[in-house]
PDB file of N, CA and C in Angstrom:
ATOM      1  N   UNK A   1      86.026 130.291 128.333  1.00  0.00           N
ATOM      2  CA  UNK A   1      87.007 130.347 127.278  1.00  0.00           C
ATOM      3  C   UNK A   1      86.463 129.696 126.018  1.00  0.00           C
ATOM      4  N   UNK A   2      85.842 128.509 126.397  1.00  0.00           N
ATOM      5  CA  UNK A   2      85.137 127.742 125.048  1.00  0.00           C
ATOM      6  C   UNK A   2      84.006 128.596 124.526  1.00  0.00           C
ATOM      7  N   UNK A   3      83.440 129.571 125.066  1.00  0.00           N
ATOM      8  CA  UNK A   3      82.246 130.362 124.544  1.00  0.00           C
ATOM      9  C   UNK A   3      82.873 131.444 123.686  1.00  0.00           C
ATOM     10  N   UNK A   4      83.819 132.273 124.170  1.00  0.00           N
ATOM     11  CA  UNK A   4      84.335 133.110 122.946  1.00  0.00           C
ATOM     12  C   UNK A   4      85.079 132.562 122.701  1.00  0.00           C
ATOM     13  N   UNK A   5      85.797 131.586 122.589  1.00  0.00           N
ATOM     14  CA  UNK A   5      86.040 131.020 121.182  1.00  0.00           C
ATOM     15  C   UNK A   5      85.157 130.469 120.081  1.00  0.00           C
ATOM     16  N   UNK A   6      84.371 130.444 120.371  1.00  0.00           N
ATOM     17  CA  UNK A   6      83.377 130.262 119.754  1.00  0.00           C
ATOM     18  C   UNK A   6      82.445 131.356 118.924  1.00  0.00           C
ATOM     19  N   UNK A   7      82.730 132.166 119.738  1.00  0.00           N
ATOM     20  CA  UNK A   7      81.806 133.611 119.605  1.00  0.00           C
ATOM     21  C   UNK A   7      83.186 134.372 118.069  1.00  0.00           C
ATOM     22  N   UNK A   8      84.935 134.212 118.198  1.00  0.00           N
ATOM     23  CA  UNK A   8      85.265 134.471 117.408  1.00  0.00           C
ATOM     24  C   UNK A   8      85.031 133.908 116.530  1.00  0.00           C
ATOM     25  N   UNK A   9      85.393 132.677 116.595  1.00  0.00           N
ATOM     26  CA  UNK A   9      84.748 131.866 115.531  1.00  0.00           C
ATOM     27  C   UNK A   9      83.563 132.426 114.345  1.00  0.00           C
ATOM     28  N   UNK A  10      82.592 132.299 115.394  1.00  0.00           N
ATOM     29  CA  UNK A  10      81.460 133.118 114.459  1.00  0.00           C
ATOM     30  C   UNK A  10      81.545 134.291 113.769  1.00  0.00           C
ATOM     31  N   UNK A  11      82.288 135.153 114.133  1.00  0.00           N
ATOM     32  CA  UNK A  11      82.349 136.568 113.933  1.00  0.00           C
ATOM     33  C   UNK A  11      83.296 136.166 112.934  1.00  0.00           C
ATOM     34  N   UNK A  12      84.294 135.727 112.562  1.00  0.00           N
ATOM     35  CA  UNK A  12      85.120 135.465 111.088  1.00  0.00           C
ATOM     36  C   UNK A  12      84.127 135.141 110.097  1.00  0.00           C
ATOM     37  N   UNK A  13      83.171 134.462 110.272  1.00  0.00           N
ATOM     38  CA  UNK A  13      82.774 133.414 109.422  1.00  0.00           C
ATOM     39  C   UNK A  13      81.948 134.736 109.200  1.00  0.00           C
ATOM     40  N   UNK A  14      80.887 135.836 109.968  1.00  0.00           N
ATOM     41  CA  UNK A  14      80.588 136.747 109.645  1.00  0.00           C
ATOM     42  C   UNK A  14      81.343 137.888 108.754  1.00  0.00           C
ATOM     43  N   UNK A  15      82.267 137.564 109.285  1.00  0.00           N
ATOM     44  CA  UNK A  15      83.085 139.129 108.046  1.00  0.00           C
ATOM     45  C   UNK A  15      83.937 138.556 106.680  1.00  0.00           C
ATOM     46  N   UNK A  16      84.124 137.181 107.133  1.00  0.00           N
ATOM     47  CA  UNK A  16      84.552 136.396 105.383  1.00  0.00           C
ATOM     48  C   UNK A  16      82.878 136.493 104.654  1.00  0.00           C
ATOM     49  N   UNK A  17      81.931 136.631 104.906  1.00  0.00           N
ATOM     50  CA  UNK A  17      80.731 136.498 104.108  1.00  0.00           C
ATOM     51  C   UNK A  17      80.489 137.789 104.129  1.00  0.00           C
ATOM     52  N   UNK A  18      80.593 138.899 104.565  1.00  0.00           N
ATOM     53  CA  UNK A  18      80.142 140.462 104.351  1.00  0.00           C
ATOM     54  C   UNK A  18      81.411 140.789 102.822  1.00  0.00           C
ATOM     55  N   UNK A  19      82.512 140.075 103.054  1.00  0.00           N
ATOM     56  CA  UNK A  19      83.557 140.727 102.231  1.00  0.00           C
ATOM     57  C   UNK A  19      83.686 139.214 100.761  1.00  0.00           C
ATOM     58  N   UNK A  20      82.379 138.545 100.736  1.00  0.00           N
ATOM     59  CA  UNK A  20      82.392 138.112  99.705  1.00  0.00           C
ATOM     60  C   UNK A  20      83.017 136.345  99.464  1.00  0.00           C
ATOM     61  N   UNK A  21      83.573 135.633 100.291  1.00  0.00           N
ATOM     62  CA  UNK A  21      84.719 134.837 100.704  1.00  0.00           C
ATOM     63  C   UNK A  21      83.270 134.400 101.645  1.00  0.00           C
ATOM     64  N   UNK A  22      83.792 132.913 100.673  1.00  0.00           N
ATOM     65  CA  UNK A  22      82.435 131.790 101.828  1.00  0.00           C
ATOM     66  C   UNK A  22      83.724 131.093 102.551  1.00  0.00           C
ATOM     67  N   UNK A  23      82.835 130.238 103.788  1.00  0.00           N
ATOM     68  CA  UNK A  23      83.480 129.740 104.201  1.00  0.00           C
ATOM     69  C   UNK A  23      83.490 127.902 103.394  1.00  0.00           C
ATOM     70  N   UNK A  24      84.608 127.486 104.370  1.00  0.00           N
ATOM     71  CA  UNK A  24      84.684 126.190 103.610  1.00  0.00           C
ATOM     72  C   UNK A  24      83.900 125.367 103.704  1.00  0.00           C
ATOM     73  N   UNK A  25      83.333 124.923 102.499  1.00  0.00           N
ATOM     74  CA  UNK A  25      81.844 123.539 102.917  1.00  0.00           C
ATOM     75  C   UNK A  25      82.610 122.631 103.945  1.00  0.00           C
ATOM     76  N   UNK A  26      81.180 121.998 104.228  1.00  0.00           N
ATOM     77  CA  UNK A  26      81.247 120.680 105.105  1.00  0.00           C
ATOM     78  C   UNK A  26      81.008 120.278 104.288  1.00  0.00           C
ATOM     79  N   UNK A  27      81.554 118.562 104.480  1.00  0.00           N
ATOM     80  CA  UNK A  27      80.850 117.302 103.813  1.00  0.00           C
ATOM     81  C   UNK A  27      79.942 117.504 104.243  1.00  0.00           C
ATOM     82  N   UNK A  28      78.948 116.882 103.023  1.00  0.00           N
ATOM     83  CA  UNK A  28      77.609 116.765 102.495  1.00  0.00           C
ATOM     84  C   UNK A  28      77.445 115.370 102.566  1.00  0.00           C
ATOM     85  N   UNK A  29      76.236 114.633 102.405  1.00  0.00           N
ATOM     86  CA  UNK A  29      75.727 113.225 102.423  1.00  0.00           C
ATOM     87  C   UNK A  29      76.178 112.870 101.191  1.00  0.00           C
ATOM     88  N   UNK A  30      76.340 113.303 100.121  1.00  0.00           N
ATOM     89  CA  UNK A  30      76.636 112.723  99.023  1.00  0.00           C
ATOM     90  C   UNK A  30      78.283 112.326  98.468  1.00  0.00           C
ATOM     91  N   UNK A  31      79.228 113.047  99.465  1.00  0.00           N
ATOM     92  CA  UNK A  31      80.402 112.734  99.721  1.00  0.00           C
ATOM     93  C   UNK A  31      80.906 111.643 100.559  1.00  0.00           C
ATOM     94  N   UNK A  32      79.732 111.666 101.791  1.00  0.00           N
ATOM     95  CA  UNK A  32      79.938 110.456 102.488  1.00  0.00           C
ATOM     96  C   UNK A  32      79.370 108.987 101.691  1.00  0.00           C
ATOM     97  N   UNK A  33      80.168 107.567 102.276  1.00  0.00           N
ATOM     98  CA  UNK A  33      79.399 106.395 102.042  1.00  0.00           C
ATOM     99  C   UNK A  33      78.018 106.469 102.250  1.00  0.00           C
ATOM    100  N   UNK A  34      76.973 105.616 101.797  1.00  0.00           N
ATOM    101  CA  UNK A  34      75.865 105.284 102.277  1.00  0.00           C
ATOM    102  C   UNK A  34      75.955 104.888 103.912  1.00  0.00           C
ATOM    103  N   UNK A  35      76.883 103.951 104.077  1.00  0.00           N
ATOM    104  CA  UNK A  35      76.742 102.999 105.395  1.00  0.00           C
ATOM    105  C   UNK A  35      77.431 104.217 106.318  1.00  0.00           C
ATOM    106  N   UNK A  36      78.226 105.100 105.951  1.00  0.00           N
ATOM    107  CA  UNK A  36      78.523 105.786 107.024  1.00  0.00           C
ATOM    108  C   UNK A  36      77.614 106.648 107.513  1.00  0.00           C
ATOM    109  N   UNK A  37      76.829 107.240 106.292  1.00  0.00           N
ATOM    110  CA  UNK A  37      75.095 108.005 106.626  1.00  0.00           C
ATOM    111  C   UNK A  37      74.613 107.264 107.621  1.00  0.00           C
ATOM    112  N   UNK A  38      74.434 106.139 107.449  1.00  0.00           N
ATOM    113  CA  UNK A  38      73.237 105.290 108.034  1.00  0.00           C
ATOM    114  C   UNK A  38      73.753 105.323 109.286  1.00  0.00           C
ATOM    115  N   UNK A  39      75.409 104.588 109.700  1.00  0.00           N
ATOM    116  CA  UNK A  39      75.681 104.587 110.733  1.00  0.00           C
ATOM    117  C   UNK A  39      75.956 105.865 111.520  1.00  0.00           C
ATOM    118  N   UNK A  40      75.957 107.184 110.756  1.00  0.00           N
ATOM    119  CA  UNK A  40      75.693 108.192 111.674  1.00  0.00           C
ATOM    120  C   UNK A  40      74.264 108.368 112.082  1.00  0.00           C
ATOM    121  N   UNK A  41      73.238 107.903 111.244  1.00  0.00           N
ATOM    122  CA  UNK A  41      72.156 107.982 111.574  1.00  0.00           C
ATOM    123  C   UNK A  41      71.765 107.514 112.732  1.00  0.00           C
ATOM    124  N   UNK A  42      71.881 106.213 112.829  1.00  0.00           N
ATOM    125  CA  UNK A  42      71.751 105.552 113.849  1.00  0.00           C
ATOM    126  C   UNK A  42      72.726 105.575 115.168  1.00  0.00           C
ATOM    127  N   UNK A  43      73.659 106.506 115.687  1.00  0.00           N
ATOM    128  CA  UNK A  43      74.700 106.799 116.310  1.00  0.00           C
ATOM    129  C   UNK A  43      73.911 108.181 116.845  1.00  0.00           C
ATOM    130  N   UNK A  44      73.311 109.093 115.839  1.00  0.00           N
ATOM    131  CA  UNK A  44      72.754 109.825 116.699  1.00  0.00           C
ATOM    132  C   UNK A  44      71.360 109.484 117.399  1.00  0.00           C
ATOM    133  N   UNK A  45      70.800 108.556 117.025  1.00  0.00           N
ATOM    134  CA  UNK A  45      69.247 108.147 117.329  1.00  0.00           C
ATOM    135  C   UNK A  45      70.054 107.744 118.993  1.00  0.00           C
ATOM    136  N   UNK A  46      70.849 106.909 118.886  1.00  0.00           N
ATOM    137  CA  UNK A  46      71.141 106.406 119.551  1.00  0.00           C
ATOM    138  C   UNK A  46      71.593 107.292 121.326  1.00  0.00           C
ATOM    139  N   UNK A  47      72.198 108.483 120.814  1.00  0.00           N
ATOM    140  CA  UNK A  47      72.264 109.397 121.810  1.00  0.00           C
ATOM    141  C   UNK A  47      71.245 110.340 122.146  1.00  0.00           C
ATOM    142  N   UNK A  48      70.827 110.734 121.410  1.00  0.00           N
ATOM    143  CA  UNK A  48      69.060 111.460 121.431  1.00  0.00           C
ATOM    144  C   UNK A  48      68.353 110.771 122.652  1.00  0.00           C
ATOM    145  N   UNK A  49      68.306 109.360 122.233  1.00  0.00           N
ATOM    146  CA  UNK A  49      67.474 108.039 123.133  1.00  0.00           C
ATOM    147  C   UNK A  49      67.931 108.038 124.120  1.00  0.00           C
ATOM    148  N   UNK A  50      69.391 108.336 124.969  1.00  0.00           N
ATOM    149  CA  UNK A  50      70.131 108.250 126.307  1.00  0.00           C
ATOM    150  C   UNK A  50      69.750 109.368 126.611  1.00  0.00           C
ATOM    151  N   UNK A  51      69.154 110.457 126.229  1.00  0.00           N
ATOM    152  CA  UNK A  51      68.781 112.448 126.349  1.00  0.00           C
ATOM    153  C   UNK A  51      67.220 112.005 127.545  1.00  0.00           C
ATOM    154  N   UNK A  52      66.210 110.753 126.699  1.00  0.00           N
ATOM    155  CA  UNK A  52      64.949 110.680 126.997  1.00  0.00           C
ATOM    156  C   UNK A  52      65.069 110.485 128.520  1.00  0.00           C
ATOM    157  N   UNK A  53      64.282 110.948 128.879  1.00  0.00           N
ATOM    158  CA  UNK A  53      63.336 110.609 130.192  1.00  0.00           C
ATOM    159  C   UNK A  53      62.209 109.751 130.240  1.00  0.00           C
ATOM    160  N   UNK A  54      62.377 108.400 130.926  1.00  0.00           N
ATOM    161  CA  UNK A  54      61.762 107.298 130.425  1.00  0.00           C
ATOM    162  C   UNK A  54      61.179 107.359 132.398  1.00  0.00           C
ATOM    163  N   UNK A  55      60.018 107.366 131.844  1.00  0.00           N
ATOM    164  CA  UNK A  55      58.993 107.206 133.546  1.00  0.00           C
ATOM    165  C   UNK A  55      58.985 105.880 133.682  1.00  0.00           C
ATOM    166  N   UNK A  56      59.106 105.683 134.970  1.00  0.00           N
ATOM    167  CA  UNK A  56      59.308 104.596 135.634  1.00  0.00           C
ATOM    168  C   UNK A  56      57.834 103.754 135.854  1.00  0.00           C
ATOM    169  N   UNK A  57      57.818 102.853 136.403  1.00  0.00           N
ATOM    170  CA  UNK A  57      56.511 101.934 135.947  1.00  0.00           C
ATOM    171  C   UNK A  57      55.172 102.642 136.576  1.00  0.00           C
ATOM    172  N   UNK A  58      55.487 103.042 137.517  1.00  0.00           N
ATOM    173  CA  UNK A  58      54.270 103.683 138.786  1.00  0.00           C
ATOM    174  C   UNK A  58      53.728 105.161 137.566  1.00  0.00           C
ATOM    175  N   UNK A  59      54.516 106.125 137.453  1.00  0.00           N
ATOM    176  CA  UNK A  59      54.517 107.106 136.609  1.00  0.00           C
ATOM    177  C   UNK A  59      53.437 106.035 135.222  1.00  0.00           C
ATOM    178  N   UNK A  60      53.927 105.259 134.621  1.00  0.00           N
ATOM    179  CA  UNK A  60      53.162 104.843 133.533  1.00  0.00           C
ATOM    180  C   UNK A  60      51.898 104.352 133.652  1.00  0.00           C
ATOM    181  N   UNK A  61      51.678 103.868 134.979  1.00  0.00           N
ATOM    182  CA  UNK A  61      50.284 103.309 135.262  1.00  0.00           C
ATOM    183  C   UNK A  61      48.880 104.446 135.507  1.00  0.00           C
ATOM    184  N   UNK A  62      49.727 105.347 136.246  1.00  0.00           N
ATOM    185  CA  UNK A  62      49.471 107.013 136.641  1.00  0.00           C
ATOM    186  C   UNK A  62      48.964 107.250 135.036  1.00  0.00           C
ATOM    187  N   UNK A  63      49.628 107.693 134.486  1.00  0.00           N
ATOM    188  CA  UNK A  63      49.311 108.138 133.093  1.00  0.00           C
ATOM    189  C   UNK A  63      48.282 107.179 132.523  1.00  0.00           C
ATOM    190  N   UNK A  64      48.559 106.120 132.662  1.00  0.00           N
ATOM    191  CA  UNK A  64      47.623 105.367 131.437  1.00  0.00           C
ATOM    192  C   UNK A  64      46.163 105.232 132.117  1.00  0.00           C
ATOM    193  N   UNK A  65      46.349 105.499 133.056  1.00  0.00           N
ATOM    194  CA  UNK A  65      44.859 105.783 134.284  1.00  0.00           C
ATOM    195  C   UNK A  65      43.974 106.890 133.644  1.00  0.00           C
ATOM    196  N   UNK A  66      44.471 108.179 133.665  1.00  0.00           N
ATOM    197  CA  UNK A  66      44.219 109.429 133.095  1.00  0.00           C
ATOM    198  C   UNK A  66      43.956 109.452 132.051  1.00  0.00           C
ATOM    199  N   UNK A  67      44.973 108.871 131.162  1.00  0.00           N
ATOM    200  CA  UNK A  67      44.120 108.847 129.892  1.00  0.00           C
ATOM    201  C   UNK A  67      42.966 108.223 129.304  1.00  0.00           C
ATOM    202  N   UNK A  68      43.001 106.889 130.493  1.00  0.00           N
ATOM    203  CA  UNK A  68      41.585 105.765 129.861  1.00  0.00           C
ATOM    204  C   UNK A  68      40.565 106.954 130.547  1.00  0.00           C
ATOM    205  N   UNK A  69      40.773 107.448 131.627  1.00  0.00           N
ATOM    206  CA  UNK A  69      39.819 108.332 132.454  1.00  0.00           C
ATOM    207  C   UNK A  69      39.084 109.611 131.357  1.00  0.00           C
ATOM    208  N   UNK A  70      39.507 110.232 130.777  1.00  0.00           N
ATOM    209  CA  UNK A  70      39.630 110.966 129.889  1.00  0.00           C
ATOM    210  C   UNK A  70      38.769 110.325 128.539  1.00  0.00           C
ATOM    211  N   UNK A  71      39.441 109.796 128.432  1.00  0.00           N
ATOM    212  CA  UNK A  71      38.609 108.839 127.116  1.00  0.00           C
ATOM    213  C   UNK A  71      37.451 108.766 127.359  1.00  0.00           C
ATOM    214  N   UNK A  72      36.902 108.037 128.201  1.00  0.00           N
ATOM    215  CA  UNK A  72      35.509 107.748 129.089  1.00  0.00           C
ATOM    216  C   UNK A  72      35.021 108.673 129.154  1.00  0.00           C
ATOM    217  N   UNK A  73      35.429 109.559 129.815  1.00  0.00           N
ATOM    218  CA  UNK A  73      34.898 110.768 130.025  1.00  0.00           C
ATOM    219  C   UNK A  73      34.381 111.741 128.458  1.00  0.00           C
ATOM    220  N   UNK A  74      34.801 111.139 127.615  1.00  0.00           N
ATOM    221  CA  UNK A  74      34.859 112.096 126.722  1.00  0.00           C
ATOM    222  C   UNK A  74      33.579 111.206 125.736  1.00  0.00           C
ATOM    223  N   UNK A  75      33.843 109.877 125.802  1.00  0.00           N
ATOM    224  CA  UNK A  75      33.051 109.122 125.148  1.00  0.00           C
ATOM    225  C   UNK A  75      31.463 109.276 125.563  1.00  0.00           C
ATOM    226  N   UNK A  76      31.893 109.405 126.731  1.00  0.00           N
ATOM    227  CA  UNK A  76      30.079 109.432 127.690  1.00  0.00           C
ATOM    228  C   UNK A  76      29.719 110.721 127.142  1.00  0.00           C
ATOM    229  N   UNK A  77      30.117 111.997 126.999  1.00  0.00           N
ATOM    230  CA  UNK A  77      29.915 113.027 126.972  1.00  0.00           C
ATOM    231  C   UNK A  77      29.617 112.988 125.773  1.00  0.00           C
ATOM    232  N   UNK A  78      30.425 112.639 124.892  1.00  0.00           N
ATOM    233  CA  UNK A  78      29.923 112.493 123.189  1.00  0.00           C
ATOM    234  C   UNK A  78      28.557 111.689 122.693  1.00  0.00           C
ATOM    235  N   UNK A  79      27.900 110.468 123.805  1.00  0.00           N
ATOM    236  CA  UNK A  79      26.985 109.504 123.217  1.00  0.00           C
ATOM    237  C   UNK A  79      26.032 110.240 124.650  1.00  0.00           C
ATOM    238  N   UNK A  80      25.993 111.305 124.797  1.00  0.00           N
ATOM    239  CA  UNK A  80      24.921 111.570 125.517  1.00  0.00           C
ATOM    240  C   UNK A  80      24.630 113.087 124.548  1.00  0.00           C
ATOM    241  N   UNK A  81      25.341 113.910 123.894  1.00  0.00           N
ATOM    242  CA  UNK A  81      24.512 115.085 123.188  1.00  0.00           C
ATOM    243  C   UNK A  81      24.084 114.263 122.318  1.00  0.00           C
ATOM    244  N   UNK A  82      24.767 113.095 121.378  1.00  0.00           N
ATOM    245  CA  UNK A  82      24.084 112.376 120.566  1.00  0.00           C
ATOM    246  C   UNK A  82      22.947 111.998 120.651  1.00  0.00           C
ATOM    247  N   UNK A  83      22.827 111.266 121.819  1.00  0.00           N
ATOM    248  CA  UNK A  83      21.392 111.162 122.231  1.00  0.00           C
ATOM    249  C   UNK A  83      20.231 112.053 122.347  1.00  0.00           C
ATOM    250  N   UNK A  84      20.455 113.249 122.692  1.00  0.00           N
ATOM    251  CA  UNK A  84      19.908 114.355 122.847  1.00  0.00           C
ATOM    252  C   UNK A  84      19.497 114.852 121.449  1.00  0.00           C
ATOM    253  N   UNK A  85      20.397 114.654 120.557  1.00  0.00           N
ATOM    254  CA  UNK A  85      20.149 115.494 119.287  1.00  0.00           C
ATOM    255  C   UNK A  85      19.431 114.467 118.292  1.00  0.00           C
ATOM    256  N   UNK A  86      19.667 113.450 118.267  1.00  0.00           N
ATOM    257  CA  UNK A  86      19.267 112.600 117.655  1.00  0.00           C
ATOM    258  C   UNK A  86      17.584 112.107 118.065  1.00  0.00           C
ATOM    259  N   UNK A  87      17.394 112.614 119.572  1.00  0.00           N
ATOM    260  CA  UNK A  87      15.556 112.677 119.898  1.00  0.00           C
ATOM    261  C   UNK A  87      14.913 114.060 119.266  1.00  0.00           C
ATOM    262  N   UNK A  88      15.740 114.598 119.750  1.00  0.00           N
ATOM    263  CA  UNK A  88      15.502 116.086 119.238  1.00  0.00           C
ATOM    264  C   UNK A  88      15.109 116.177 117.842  1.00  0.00           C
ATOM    265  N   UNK A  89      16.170 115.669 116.974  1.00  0.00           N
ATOM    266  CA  UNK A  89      15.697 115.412 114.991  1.00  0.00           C
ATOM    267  C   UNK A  89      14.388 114.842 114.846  1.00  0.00           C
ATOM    268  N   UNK A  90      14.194 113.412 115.966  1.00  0.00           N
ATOM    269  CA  UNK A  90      13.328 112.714 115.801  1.00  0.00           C
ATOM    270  C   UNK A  90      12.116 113.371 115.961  1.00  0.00           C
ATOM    271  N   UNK A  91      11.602 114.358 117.007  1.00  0.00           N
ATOM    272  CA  UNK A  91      10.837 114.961 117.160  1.00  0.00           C
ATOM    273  C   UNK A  91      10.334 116.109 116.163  1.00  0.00           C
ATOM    274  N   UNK A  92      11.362 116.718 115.476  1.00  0.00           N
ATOM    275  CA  UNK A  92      11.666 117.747 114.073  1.00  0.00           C
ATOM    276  C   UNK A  92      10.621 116.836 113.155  1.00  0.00           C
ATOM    277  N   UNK A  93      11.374 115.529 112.944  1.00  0.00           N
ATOM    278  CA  UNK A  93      11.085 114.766 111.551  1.00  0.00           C
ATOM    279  C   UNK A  93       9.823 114.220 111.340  1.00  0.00           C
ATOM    280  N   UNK A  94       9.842 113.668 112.838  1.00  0.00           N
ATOM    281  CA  UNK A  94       8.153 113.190 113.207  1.00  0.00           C
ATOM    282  C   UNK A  94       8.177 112.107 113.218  1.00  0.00           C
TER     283      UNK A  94
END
């Protein structure tokens, strides 16, 4: 029931704008207080943040494993073509 109502909803707001007839603004930020901005601001941060999925400690250790693993892995791999290329020039240059 809440979906087409919704769905009419929309469909007015579609045929008041085909026949010229806007619909009615919303408040805008500049109608509202500052502090009420802010405190909506922070009211939605605030529910967004209860949305997150926050991994539990085992999960974080897991991860931060992988990534130092990774790193390493990537570092070794980077200071070994270096090495390679940098004998290689040397041999070019003389």
């Amino acid at each position: 029931m809440v979906a087409s109502k919704k769905q009419a909803a929309e469909k007015r707001g579609a045929a008041l704008a085909k026949k010229g007839q806007a619909k009615p603004a919303k408040k805008d930020a500049k109608s509202k207080g500052r502090f009420q901005v802010v405190k909506d601001f922070f009211s939605g941060v605030k529910t967004e943040l209860k949305k997150v999925h926050w991994p539990t400690r085992r999960e974080t250790m897991v991860y931060t494993g992988v990534v130092l693993t990774a790193v390493t892995l990537v570092a070794v791999i980077i200071w070994i073509l270096d090495s390679i290329l940098s004998r290689g020039l040397a041999l070019i240059i003389g």
